[in-house]
Protein backbone atom coordinates (compact mmCIF):
# COMPACT_ATOMS: atom_id res chain seq x y z
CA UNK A 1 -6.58 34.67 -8.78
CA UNK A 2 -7.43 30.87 -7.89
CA UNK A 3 -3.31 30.48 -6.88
CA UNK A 4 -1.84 27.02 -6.07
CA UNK A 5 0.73 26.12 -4.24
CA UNK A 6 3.04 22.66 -5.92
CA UNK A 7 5.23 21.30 -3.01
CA UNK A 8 8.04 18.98 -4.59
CA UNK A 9 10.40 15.87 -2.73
CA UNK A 10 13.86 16.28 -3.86
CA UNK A 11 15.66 13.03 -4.37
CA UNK A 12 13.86 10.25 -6.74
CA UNK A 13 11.31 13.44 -7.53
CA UNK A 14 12.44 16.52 -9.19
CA UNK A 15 16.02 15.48 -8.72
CA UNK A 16 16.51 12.88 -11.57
CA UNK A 17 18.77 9.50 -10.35
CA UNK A 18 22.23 12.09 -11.03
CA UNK A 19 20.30 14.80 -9.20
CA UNK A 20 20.02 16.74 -11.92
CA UNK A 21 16.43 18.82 -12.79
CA UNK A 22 15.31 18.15 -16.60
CA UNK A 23 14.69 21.00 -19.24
CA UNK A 24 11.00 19.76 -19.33
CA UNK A 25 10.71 20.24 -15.29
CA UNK A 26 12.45 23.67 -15.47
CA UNK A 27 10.47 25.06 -17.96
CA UNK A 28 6.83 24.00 -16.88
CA UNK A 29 8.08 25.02 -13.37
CA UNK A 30 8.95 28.63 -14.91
CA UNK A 31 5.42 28.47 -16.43
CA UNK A 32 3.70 27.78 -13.00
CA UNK A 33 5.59 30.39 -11.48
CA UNK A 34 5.07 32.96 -14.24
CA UNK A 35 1.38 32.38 -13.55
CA UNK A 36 1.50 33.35 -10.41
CA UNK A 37 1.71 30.08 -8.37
CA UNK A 38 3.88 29.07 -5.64
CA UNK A 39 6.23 26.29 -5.46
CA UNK A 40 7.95 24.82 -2.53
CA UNK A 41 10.80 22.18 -1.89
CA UNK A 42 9.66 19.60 0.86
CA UNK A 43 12.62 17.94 1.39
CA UNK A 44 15.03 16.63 4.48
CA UNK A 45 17.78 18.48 3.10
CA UNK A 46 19.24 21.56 5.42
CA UNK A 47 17.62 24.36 3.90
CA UNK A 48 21.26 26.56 3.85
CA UNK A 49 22.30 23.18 1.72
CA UNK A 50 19.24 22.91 -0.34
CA UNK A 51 19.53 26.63 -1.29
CA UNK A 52 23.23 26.19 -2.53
CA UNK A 53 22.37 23.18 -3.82
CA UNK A 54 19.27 25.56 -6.19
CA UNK A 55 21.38 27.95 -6.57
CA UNK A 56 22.60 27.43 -10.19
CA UNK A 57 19.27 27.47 -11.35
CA UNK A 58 17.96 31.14 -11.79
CA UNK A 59 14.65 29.92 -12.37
CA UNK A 60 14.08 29.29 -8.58
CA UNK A 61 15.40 33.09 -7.83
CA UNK A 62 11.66 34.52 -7.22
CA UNK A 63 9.53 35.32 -4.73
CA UNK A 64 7.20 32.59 -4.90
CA UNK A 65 9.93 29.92 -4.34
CA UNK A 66 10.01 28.60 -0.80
CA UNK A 67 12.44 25.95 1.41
CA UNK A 68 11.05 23.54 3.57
CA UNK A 69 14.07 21.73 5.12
CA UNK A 70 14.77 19.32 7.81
CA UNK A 71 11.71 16.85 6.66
CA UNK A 72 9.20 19.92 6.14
CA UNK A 73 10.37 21.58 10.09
CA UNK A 74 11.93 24.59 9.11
CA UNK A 75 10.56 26.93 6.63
CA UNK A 76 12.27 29.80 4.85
CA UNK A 77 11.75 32.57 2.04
CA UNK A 78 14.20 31.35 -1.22
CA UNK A 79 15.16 34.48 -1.88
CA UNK A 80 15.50 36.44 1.49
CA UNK A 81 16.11 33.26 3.49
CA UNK A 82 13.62 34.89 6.17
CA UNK A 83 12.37 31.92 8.80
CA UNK A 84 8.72 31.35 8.42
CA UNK A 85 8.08 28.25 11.12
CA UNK A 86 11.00 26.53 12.83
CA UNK A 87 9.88 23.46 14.91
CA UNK A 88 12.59 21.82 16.67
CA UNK A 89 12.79 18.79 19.71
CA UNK A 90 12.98 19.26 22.61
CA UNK A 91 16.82 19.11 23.48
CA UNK A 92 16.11 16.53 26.57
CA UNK A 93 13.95 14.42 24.76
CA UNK A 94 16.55 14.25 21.83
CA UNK A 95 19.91 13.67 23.65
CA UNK A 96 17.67 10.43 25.01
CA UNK A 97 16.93 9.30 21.59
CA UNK A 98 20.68 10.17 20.35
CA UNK A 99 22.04 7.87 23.32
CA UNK A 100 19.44 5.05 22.30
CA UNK A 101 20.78 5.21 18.91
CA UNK A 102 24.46 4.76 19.67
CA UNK A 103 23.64 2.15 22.36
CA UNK A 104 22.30 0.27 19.98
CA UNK A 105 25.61 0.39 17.64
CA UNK A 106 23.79 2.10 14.88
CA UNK A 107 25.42 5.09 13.13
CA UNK A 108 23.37 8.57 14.15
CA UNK A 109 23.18 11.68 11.97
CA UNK A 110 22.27 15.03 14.01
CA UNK A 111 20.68 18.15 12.29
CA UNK A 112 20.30 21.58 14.11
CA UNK A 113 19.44 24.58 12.05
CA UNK A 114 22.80 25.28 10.28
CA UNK A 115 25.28 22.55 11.58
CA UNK A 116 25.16 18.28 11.21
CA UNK A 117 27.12 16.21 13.55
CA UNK A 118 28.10 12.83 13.99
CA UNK A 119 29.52 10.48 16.10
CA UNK A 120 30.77 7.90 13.87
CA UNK A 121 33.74 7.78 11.43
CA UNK A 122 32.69 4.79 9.31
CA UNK A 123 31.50 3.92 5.94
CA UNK A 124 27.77 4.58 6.21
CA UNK A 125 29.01 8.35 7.22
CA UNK A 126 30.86 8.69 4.66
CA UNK A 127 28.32 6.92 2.69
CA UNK A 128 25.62 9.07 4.09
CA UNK A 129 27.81 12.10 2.45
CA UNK A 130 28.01 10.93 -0.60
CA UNK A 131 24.43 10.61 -0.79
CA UNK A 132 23.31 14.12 0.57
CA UNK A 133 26.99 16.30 -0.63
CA UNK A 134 27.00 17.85 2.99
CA UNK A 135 29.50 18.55 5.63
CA UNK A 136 29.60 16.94 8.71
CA UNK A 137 31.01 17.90 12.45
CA UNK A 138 32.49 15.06 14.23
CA UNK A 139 31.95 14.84 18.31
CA UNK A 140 32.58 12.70 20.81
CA UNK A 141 30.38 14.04 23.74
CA UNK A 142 26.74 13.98 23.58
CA UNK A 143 26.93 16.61 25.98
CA UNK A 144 28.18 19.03 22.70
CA UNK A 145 24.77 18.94 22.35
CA UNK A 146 22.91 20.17 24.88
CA UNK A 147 20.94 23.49 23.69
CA UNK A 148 21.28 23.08 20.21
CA UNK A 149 18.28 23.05 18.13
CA UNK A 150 17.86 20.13 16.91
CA UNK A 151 15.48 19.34 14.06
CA UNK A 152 15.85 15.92 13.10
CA UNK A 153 18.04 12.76 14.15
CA UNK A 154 18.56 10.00 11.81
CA UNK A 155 19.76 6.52 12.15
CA UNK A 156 21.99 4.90 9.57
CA UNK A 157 22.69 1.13 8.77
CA UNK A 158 23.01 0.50 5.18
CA UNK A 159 24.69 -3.43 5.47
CA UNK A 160 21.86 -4.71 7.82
CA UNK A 161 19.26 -2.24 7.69
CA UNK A 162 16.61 -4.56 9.00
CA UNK A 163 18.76 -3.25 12.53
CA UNK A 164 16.75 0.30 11.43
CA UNK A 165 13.51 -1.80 11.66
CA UNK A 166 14.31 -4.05 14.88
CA UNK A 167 15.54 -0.53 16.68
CA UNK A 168 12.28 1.50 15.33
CA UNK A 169 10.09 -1.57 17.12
CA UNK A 170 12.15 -2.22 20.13
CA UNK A 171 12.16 1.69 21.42
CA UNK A 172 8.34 2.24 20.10
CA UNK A 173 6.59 2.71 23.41
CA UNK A 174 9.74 4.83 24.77
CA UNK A 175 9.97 7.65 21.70
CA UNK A 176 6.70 7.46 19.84
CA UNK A 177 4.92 9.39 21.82
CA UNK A 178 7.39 12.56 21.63
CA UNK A 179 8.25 11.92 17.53
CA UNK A 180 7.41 10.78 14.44
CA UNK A 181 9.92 8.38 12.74
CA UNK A 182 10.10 7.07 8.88
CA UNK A 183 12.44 5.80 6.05
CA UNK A 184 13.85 8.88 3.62
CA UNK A 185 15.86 5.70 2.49
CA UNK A 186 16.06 2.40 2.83
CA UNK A 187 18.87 2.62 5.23
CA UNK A 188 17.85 5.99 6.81
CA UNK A 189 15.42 5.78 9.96
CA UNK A 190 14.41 9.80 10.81
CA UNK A 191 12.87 10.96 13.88
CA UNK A 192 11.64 14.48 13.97
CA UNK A 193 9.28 16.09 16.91
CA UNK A 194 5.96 14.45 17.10
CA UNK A 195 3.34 16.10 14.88
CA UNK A 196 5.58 17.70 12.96
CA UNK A 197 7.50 16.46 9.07
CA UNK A 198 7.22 17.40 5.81
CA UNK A 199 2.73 17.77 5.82
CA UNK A 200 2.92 20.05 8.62
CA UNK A 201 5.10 22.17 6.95
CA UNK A 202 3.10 22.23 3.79
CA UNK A 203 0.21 23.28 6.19
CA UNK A 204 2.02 25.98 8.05
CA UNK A 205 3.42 27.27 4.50
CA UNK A 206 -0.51 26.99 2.74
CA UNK A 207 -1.83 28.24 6.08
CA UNK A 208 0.73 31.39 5.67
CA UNK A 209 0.36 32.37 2.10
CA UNK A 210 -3.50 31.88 2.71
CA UNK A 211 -3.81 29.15 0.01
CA UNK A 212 -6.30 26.24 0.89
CA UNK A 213 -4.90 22.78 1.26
CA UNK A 214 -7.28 21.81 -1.40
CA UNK A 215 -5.25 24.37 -3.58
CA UNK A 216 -2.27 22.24 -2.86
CA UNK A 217 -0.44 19.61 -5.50
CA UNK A 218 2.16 17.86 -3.33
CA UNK A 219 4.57 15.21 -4.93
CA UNK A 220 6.81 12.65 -3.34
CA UNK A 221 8.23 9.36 -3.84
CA UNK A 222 9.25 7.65 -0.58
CA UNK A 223 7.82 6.73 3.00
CA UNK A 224 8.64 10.31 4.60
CA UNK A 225 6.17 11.69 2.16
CA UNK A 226 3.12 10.29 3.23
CA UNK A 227 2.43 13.03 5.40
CA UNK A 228 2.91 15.45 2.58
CA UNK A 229 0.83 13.47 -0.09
CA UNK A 230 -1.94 12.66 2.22
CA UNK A 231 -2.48 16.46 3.29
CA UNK A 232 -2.58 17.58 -0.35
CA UNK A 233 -5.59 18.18 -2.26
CA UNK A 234 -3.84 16.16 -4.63
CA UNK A 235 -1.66 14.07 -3.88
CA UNK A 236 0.95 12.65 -6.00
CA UNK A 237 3.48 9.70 -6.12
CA UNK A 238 6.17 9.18 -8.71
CA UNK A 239 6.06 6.07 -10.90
CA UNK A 240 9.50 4.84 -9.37
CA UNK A 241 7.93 6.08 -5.45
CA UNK A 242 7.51 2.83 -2.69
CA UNK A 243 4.49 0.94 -2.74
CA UNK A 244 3.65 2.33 0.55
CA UNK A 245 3.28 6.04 -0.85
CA UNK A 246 1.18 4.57 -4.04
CA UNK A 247 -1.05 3.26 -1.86
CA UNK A 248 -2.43 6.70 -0.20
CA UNK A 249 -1.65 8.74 -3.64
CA UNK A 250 -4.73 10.63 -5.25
CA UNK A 251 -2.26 9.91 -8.55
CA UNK A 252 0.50 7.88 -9.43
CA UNK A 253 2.99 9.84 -12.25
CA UNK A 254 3.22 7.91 -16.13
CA UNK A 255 6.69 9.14 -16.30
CA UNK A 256 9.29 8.59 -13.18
CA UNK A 257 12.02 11.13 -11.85
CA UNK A 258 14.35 10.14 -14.84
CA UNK A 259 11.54 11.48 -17.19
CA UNK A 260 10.04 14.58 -16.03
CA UNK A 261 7.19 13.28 -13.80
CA UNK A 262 6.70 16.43 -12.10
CA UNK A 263 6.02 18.30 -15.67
CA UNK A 264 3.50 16.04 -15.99
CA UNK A 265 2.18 16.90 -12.82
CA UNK A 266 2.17 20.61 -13.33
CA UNK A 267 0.45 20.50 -16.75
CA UNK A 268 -2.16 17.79 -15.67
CA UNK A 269 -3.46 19.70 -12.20
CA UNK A 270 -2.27 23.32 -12.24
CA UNK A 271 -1.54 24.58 -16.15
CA UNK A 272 -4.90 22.61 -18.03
């Protein structure tokens, strides 16, 4: 069988604005899987807090169901939670880029596999949790960081976010060469290990299951998906996705989040 492999964004993709996944996108998602397909979650979510988060929807309880957390780093088996890849910075290299943040009196968000910390109590934390319904561990020392394994950092500014931009330019020639960095938001700056994010994963998962990257629909809607959409044999922003992401799309949804665009996408390129 000719299988394909549909990787899906989260938020402002299958999530609809109240992060809730339509009747039409559950259903033609049951019908890909049914036929033997694969489908995997691309998202920057944990992937312990994007399983809860699927976990009241029994259609994603197969075997052909698949978590790519942490902007695409980590990869895991739904049901058996059994690690795949795991591609994490190296702890030096991050503790620099965590004291750059806070230097520069921006609010930074620290992922390892299983824990997020923080070392702000302000609004754009509690913001920030709002946004993504996780818990966060408040520290004071950086040092409380030293061996973890880190898998993303993210800086936060949602009043002046153009501090995000200024920040991403002013430390370019001292951190681009060990990461990658984009917007999951427009007041979220990421930084994951260089080479690595949410295509890579899609690769390592495609390269795993043996299914060609032409043989893979991927789907996004903001600037940390370019990777993913790019890598794709077809790749696929939302109506509602930035500008940016149309712009290297193979396809560009009718119907946004709020109206079943990934249906769409499943019965145009994988069901016809």
């Amino acid at each position: 069988m000719n299988n394909k492999l549909l990787a899906v964004d989260m938020d402002g993709t299958l999530f609809d604005d109240d992060k809730i996944i339509s009747k039409e996108n559950l259903e033609t998602i049951t019908k890909l899987l049914d036929a033997g397909h694969v489908l995997a979650f691309d998202t920057g979510r944990p992937n312990n807090a994007l399983k809860k988060i699927l976990s009241v929807y029994d259609e994603f309880k197969r075997e052909n169901v698949y978590l790519l957390g942490y902007q695409g780093v980590i990869g895991t088996e739904m049901n058996s939670d059994k690690v795949l890849f795991k591609d994490c910075i190296d702890n030096n290299l991050a503790l620099e880029l965590v004291q750059a943040i806070l230097d520069s009196n921006l609010t930074c968000v620290v992922f390892d596999f299983g824990s997020i910390y923080t070392f702000n109590d302000n609004h754009f934390v509690e913001s920030y949790k709002q946004v993504s319904q996780e818990k966060l561990v408040f520290v004071n020392d950086i040092n409380t960081l030293k061996g973890k394994d880190i898998t993303k950092i993210m800086a936060i500014d949602y009043d002046k976010p153009e501090n995000l931009d200024n920040f991403r330019k002013n430390h370019s020639s001292q951190f681009d060469q060990a990461f990658d960095n984009f917007y999951s938001h427009y007041a979220f700056l990421e930084y994951v290990k260089r080479g690595t994010g949410k295509g890579d994963g899609i690769k390592k998962l495609a390269d795993y299951l043996q299914i060609p990257l032409s043989n893979v629909v991927a789907c996004g809607d903001e600037e940390n998906d370019i990777s993913m959409v790019q890598i794709a044999g077809v790749g696929v922003a939302m109506a509602n996705a930035r500008p940016v992401l149309k712009e290297v799309a193979d396809y560009v949804t009718v119907n946004d989040n709020n109206h079943s665009g990934i249906a769409e996408v499943i019965n145009k390129f994988i069901l016809a």
